[in-house]
Structure formats: C-alpha cells, structure tokens
N, C-alpha and C. Protein backbone atom coordinates (compact mmCIF):
# COMPACT_ATOMS: atom_id res chain seq x y z
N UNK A 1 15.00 -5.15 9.18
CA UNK A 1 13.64 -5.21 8.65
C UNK A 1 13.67 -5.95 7.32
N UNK A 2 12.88 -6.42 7.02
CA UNK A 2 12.52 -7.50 5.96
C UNK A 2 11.28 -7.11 5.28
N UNK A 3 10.89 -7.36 4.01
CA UNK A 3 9.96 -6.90 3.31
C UNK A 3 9.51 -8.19 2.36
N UNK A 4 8.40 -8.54 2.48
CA UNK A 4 8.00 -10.01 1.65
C UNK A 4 6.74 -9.84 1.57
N UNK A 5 6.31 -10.85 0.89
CA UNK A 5 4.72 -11.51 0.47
C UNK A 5 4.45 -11.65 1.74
N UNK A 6 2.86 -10.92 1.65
CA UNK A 6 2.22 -11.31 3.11
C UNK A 6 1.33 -13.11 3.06
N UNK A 7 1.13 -13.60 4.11
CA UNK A 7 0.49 -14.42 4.12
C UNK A 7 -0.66 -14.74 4.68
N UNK A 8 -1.35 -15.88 4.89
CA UNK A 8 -2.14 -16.04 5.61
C UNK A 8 -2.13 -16.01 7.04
N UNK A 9 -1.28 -16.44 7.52
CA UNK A 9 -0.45 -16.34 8.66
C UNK A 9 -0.47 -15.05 9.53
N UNK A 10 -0.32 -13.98 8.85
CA UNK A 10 0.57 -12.80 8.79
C UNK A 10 -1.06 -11.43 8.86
N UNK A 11 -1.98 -11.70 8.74
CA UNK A 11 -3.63 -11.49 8.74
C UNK A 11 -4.06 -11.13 10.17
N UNK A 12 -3.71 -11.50 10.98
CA UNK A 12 -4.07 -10.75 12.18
C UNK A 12 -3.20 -9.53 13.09
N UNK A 13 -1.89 -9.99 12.45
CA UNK A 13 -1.19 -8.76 12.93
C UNK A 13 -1.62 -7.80 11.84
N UNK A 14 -1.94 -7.86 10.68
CA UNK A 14 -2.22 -6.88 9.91
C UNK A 14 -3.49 -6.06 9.96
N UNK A 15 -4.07 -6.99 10.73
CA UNK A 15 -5.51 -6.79 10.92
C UNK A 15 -5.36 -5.51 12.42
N UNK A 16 -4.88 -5.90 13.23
CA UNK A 16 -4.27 -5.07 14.67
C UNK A 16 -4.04 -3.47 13.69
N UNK A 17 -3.09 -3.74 12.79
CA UNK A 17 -2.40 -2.06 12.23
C UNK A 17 -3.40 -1.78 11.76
N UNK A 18 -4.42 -2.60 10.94
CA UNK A 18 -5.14 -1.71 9.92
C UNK A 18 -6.47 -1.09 11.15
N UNK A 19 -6.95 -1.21 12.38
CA UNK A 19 -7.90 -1.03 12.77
C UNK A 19 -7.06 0.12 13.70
N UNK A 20 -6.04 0.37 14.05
CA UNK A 20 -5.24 1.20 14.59
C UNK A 20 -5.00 2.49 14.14
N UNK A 21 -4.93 2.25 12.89
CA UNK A 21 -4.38 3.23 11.78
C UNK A 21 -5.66 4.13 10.62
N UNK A 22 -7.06 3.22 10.59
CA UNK A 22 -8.23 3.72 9.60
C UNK A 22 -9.22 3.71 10.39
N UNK A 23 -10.22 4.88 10.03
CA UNK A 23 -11.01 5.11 10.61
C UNK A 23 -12.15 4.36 10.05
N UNK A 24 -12.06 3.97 9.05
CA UNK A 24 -12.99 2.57 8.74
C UNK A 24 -12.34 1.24 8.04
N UNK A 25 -11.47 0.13 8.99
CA UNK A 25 -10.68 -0.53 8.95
C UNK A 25 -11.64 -1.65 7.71
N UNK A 26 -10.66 -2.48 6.97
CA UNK A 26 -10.90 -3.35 6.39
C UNK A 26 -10.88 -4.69 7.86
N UNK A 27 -11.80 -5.55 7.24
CA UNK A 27 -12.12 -6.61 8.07
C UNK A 27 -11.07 -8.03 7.97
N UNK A 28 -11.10 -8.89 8.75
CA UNK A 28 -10.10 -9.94 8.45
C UNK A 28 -10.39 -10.87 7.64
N UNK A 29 -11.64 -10.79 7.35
CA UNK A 29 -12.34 -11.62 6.15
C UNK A 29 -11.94 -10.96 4.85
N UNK A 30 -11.39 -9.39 4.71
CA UNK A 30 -11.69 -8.57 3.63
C UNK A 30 -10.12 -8.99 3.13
N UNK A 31 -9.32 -9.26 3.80
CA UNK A 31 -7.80 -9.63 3.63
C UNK A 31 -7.58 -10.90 3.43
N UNK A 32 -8.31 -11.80 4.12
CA UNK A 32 -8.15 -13.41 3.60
C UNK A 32 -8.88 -13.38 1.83
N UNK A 33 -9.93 -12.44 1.70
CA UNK A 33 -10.37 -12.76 0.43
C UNK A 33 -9.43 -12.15 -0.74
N UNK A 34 -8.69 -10.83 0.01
CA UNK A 34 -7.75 -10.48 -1.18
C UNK A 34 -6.73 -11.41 -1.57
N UNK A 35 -6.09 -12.00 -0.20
CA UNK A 35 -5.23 -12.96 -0.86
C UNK A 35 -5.35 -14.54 -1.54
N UNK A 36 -7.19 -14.79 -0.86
CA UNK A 36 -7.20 -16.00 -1.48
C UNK A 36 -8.16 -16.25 -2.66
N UNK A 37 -9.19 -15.02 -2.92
CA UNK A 37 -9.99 -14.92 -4.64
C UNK A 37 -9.42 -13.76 -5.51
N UNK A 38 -8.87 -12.84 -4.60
CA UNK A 38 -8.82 -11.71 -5.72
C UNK A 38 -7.34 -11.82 -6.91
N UNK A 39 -7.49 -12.57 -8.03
CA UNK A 39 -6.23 -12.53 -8.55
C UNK A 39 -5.38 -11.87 -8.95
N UNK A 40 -5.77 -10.14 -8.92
CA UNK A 40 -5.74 -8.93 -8.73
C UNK A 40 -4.10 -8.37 -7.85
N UNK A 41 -4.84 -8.95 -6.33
CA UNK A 41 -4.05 -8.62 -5.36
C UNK A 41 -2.53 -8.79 -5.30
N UNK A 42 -1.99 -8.32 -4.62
CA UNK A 42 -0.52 -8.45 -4.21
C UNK A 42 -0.39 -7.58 -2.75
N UNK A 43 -0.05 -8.48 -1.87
CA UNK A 43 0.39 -7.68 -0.79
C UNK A 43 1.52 -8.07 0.17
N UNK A 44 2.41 -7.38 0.72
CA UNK A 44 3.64 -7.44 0.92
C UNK A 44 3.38 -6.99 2.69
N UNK A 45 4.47 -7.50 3.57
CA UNK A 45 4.24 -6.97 4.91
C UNK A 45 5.56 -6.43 5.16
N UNK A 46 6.27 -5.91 6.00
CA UNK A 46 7.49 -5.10 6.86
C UNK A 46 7.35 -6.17 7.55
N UNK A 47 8.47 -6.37 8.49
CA UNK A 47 8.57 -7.96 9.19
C UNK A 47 10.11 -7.20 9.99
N UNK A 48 9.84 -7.32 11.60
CA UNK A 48 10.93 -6.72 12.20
C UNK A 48 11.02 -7.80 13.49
N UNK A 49 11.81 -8.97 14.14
CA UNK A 49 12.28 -9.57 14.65
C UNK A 49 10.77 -10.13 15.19
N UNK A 50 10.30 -11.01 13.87
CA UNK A 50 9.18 -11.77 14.01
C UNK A 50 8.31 -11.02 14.17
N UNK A 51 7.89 -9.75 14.22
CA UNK A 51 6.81 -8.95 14.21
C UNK A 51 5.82 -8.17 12.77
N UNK A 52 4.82 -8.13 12.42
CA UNK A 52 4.74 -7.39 11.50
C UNK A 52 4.64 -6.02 11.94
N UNK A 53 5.16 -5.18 11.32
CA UNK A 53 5.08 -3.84 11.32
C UNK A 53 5.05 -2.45 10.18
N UNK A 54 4.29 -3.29 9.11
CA UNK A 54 3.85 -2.23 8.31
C UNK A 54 3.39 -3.50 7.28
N UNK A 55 2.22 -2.89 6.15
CA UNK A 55 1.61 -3.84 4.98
C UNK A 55 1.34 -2.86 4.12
N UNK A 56 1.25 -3.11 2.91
CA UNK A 56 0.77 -2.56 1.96
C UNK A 56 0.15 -3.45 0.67
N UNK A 57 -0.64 -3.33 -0.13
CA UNK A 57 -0.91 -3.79 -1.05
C UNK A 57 -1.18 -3.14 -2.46
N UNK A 58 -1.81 -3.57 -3.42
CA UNK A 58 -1.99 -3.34 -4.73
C UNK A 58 -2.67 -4.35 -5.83
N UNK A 59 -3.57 -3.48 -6.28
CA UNK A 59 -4.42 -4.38 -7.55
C UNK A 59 -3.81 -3.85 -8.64
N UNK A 60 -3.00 -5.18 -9.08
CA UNK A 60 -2.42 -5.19 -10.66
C UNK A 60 -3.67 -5.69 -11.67
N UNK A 61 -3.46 -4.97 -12.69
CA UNK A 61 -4.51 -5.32 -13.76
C UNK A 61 -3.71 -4.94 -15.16
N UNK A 62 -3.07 -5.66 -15.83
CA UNK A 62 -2.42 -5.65 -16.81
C UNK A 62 -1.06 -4.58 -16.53
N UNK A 63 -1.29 -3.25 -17.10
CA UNK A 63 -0.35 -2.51 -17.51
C UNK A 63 -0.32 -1.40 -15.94
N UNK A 64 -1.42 -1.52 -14.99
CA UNK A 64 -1.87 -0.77 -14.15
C UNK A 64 -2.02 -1.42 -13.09
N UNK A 65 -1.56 -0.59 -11.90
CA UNK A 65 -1.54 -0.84 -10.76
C UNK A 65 -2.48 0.34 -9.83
N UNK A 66 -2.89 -0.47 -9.04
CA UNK A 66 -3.61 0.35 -8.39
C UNK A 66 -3.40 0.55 -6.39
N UNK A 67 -2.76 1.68 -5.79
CA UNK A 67 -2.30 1.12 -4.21
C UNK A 67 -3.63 0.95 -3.46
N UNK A 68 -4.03 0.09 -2.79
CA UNK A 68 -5.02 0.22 -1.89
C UNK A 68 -5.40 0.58 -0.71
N UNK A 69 -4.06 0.08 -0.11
CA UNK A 69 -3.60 0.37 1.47
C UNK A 69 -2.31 0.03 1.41
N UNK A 70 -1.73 1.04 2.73
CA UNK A 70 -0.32 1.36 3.56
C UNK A 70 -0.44 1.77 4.69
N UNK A 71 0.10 0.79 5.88
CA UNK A 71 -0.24 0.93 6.82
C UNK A 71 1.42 0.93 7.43
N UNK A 72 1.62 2.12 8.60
CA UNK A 72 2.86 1.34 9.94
C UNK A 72 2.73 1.45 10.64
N UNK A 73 2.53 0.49 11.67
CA UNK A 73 2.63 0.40 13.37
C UNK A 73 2.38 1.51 13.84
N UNK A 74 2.25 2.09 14.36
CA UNK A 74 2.52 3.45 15.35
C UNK A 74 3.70 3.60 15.97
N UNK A 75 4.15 2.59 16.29
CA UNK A 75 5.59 2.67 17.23
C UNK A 75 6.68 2.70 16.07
N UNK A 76 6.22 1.75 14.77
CA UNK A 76 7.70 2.19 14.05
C UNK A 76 7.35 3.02 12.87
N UNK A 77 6.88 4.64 12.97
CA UNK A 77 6.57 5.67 12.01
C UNK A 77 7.80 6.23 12.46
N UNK A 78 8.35 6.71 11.24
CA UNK A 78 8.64 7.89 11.61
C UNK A 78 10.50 7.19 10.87
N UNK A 79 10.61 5.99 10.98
CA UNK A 79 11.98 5.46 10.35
C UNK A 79 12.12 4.56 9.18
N UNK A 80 11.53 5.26 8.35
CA UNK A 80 11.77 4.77 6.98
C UNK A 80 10.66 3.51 6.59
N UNK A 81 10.11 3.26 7.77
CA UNK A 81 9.67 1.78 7.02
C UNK A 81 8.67 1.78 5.76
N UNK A 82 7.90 3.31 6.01
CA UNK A 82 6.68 3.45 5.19
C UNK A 82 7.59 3.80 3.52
N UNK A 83 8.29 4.25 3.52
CA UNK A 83 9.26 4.99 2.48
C UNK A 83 9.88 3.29 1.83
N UNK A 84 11.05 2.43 2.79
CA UNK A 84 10.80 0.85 2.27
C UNK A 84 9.92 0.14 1.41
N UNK A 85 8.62 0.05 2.26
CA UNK A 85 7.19 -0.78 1.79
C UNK A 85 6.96 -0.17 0.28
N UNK A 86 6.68 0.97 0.54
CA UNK A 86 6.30 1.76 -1.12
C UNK A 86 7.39 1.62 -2.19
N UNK A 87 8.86 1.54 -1.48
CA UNK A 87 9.88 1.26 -2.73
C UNK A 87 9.59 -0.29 -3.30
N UNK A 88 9.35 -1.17 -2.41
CA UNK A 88 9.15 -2.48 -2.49
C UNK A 88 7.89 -2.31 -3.57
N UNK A 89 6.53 -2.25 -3.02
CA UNK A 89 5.61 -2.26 -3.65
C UNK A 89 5.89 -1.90 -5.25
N UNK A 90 6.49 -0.62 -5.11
CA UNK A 90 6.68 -0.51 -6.83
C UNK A 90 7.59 -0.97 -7.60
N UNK A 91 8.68 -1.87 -6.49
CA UNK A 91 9.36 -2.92 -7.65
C UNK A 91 8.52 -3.77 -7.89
N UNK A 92 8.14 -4.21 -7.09
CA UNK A 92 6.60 -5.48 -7.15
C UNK A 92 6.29 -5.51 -8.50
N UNK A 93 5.24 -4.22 -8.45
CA UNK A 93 4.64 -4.02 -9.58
C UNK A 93 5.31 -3.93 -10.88
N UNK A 94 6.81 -3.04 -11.24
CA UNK A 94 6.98 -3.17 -11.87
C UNK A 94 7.59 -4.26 -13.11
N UNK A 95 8.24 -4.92 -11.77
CA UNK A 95 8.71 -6.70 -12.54
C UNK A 95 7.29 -7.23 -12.58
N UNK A 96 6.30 -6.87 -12.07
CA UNK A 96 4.94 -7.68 -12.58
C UNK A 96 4.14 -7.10 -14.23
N UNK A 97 4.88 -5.80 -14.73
CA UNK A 97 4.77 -5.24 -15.68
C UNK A 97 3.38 -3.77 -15.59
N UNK A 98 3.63 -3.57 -14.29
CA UNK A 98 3.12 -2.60 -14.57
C UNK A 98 3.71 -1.46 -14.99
N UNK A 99 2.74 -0.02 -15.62
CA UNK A 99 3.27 0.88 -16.14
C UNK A 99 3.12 2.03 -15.25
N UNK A 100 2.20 1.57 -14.63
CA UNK A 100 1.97 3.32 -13.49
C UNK A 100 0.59 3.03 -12.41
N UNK A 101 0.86 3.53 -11.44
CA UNK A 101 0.02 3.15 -10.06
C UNK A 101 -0.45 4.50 -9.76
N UNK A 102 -1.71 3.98 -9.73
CA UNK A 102 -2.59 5.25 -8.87
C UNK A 102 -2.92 4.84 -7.49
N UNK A 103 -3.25 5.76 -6.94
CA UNK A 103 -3.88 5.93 -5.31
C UNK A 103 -4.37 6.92 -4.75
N UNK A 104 -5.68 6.70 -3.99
CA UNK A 104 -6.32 7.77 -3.74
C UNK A 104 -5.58 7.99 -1.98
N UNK A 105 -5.43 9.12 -1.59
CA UNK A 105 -4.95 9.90 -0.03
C UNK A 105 -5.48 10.74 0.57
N UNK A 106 -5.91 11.05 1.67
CA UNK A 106 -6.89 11.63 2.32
C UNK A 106 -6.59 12.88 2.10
N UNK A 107 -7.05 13.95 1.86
CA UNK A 107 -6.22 15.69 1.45
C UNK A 107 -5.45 16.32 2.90
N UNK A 108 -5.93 15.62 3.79
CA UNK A 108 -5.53 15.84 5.22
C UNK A 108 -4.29 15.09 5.28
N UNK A 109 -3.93 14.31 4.95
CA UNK A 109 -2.85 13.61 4.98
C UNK A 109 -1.59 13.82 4.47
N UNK A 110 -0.43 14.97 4.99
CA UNK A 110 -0.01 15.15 4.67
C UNK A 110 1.51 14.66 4.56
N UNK A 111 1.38 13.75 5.71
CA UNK A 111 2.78 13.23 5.71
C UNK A 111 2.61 11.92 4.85
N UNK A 112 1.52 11.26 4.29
CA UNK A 112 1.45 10.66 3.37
C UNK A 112 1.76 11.02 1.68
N UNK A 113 1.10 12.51 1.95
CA UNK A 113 1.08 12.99 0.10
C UNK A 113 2.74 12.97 0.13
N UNK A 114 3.60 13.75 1.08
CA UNK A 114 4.69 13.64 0.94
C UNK A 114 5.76 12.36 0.57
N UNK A 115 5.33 11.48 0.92
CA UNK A 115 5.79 10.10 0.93
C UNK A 115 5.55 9.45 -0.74
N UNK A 116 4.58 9.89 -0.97
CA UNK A 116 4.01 9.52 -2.46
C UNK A 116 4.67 10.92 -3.52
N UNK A 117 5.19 12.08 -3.12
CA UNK A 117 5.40 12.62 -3.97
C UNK A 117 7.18 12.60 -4.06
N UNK A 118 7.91 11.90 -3.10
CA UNK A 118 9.35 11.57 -3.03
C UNK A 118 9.11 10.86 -3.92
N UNK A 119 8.40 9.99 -3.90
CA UNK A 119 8.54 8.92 -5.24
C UNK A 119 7.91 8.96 -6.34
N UNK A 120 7.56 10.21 -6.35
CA UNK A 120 7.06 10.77 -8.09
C UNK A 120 5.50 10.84 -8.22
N UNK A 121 5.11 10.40 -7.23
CA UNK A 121 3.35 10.37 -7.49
C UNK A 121 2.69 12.13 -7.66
N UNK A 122 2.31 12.43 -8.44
CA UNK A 122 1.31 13.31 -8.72
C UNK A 122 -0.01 13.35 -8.82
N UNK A 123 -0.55 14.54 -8.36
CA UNK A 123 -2.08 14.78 -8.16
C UNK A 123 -2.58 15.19 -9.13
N UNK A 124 -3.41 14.21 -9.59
CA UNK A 124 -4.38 14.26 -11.06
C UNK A 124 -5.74 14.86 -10.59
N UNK A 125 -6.13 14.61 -9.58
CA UNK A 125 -7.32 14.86 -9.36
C UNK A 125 -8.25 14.76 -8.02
N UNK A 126 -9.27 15.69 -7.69
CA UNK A 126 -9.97 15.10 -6.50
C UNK A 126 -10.99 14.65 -6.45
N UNK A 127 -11.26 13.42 -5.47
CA UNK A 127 -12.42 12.75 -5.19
C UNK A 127 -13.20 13.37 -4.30
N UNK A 128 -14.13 13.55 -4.42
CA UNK A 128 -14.95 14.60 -3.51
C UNK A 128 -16.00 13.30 -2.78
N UNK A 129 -15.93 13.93 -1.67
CA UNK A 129 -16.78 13.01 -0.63
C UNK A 129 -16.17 11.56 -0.29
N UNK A 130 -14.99 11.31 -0.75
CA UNK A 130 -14.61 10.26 -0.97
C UNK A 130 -14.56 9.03 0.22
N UNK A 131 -14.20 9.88 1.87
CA UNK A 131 -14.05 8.83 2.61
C UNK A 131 -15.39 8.73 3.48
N UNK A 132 -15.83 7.46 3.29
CA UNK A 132 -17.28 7.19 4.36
C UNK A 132 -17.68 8.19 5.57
N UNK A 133 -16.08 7.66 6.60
CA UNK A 133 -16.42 8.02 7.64
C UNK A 133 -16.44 10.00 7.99
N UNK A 134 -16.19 10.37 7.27
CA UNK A 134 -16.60 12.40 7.44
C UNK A 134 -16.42 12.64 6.12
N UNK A 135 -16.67 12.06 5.20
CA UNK A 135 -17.28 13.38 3.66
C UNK A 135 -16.10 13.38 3.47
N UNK A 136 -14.86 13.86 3.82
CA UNK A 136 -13.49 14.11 3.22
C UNK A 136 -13.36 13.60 1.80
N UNK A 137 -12.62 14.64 1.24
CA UNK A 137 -12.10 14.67 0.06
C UNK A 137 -10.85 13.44 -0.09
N UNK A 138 -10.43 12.96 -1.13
CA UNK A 138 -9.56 12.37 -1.43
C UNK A 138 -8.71 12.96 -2.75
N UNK A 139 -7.36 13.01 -2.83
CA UNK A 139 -6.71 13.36 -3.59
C UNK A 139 -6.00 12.28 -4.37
N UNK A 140 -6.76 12.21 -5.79
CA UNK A 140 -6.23 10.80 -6.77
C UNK A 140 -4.90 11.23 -7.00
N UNK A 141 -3.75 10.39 -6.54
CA UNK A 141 -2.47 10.43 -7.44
C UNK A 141 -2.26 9.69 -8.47
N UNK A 142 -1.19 9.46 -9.21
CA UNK A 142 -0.38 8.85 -9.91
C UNK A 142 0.94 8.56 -10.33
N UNK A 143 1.15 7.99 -10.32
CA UNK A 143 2.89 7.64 -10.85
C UNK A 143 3.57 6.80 -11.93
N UNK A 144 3.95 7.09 -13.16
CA UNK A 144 4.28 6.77 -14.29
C UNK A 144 5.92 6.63 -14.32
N UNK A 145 6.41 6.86 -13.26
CA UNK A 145 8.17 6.76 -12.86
C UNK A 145 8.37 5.49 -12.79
N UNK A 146 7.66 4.26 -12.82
CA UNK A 146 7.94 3.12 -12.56
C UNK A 146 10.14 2.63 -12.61
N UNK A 147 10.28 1.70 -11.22
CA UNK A 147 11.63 1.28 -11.36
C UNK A 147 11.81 0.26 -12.57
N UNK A 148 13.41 -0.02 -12.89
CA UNK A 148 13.37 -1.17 -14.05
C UNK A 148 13.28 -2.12 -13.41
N UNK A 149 12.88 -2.96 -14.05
CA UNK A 149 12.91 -4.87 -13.53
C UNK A 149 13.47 -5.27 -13.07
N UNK A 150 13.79 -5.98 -11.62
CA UNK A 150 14.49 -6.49 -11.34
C UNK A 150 14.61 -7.88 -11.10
N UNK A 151 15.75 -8.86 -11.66
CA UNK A 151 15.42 -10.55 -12.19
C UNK A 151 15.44 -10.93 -11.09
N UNK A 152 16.08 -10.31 -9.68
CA UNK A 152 15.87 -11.30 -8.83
C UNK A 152 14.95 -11.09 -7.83
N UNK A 153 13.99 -9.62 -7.98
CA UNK A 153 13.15 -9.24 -6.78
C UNK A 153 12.09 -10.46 -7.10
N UNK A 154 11.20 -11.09 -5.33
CA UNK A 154 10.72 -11.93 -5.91
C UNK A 154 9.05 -11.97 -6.56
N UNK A 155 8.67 -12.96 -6.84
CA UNK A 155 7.05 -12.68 -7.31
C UNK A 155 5.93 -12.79 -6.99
C-alpha cells in the first residue's frame, strides 16, 4: 500500500468510497473544487495495486488543521489502512506547520473515535444536531500531539 497526494485523476474512485461510506456523500464537483480553488486543502489517497482504497483530507490554515473526511473501501477495513492514512495525514500537516487538528465524528462511531484516540485526539466537545441526514450529534475532537518534521515526507 502506498499513501500520496490525491489527484485529479484519482476523483472518481474517491468519489465510489465516499458515496459508499456517508450518508450524505460529498459530490465530484465538491472534490475537484477542493483540490483545484481551495488553497486550504490537502488530500492524500491509500493506493493498493493501482486501486484507490482509502482518502482522507484536511484544511490547513496557518498553525491549524482541520480533518474533513476519512474514508476505506469496505473490503479493505479492518487492516490498518485507516490507522496508515491518519498517520500520514498528520505528518502532512505537521511538516506543513501545523500545531493541532480538530475533527468532528459521529458519537455513534465508535470504531472511528477509537482510531482518533490511538493517536491522541481528544473530546473537547459536542456538536449537537450536527449531521443533516438524522439530527445526530457530533463529537468535536482534537489533537495537539502533533509528529516532528519530517525533511523528506513529501508536500
């Protein structure tokens, strides 16, 4: 498995996981615009013998990062890839100089909170009503553990 900058290219398989995986999927227009106006963005894909199979992204804004989405396949949960993507993501960020990433997670979601709290994320707070599709709550994390820099991860 391989972990890199997603591309343009790389937008419809991502598009397949994300409508698989959310009950109110981002659109393929909503992903061409992150990567081609939002200067914000950063997003990275899982890549397994020419396939994509997991994405994630993040809005950097100076000292702060923010996760937006994390998505894996259905067929490859369950072996590390989601645990990968998020280590990746927060080297990302941190050679990009961020200091700490928040993200909001469904309160139902528990094999997610777990995934975010291996890697230090804590629950600051809840969003009430937060997801469109049923009222559900969302649970704001955070994480201030950031990794050190690394000169050769790339940018």
């Amino acid at each position: 498995m391989t972990v890199r900058r997603m591309t343009a290219e790389d937008v419809s398989q991502v598009v397949e996981i994300e409508k698989a995986t959310f009950a109110t999927p981002w659109s393929r227009q909503s992903f061409l615009d992150e990567m081609e106006k939002n200067a914000c963005a950063r997003y990275l894909v899982a890549e397994e013998d020419g396939r994509i199979i997991a994405y994630g992204g993040a809005w950097i804004i100076l000292e702060e990062g923010h996760i937006t989405n994390i998505a894996v396949k259905q067929d490859s949960r369950g072996k590390g890839v989601g645990k990968a993507l998020l280590k990746a993501l927060m080297q990302y960020a941190a050679n990009l100089g961020v200091q700490y990433l928040t993200l909001e997670v469904r309160k139902s979601n528990m094999t997610a909170q777990k995934l975010y709290e291996a890697f230090g994320f804590q629950t600051l707070g809840v969003r009430k009503d937060y997801y469109e599709d049923n009222g559900e709550d969302a649970l704001l994390m955070v994480c201030d553990h950031m990794p050190p820099v690394e000169e050769d991860f790339f940018e």
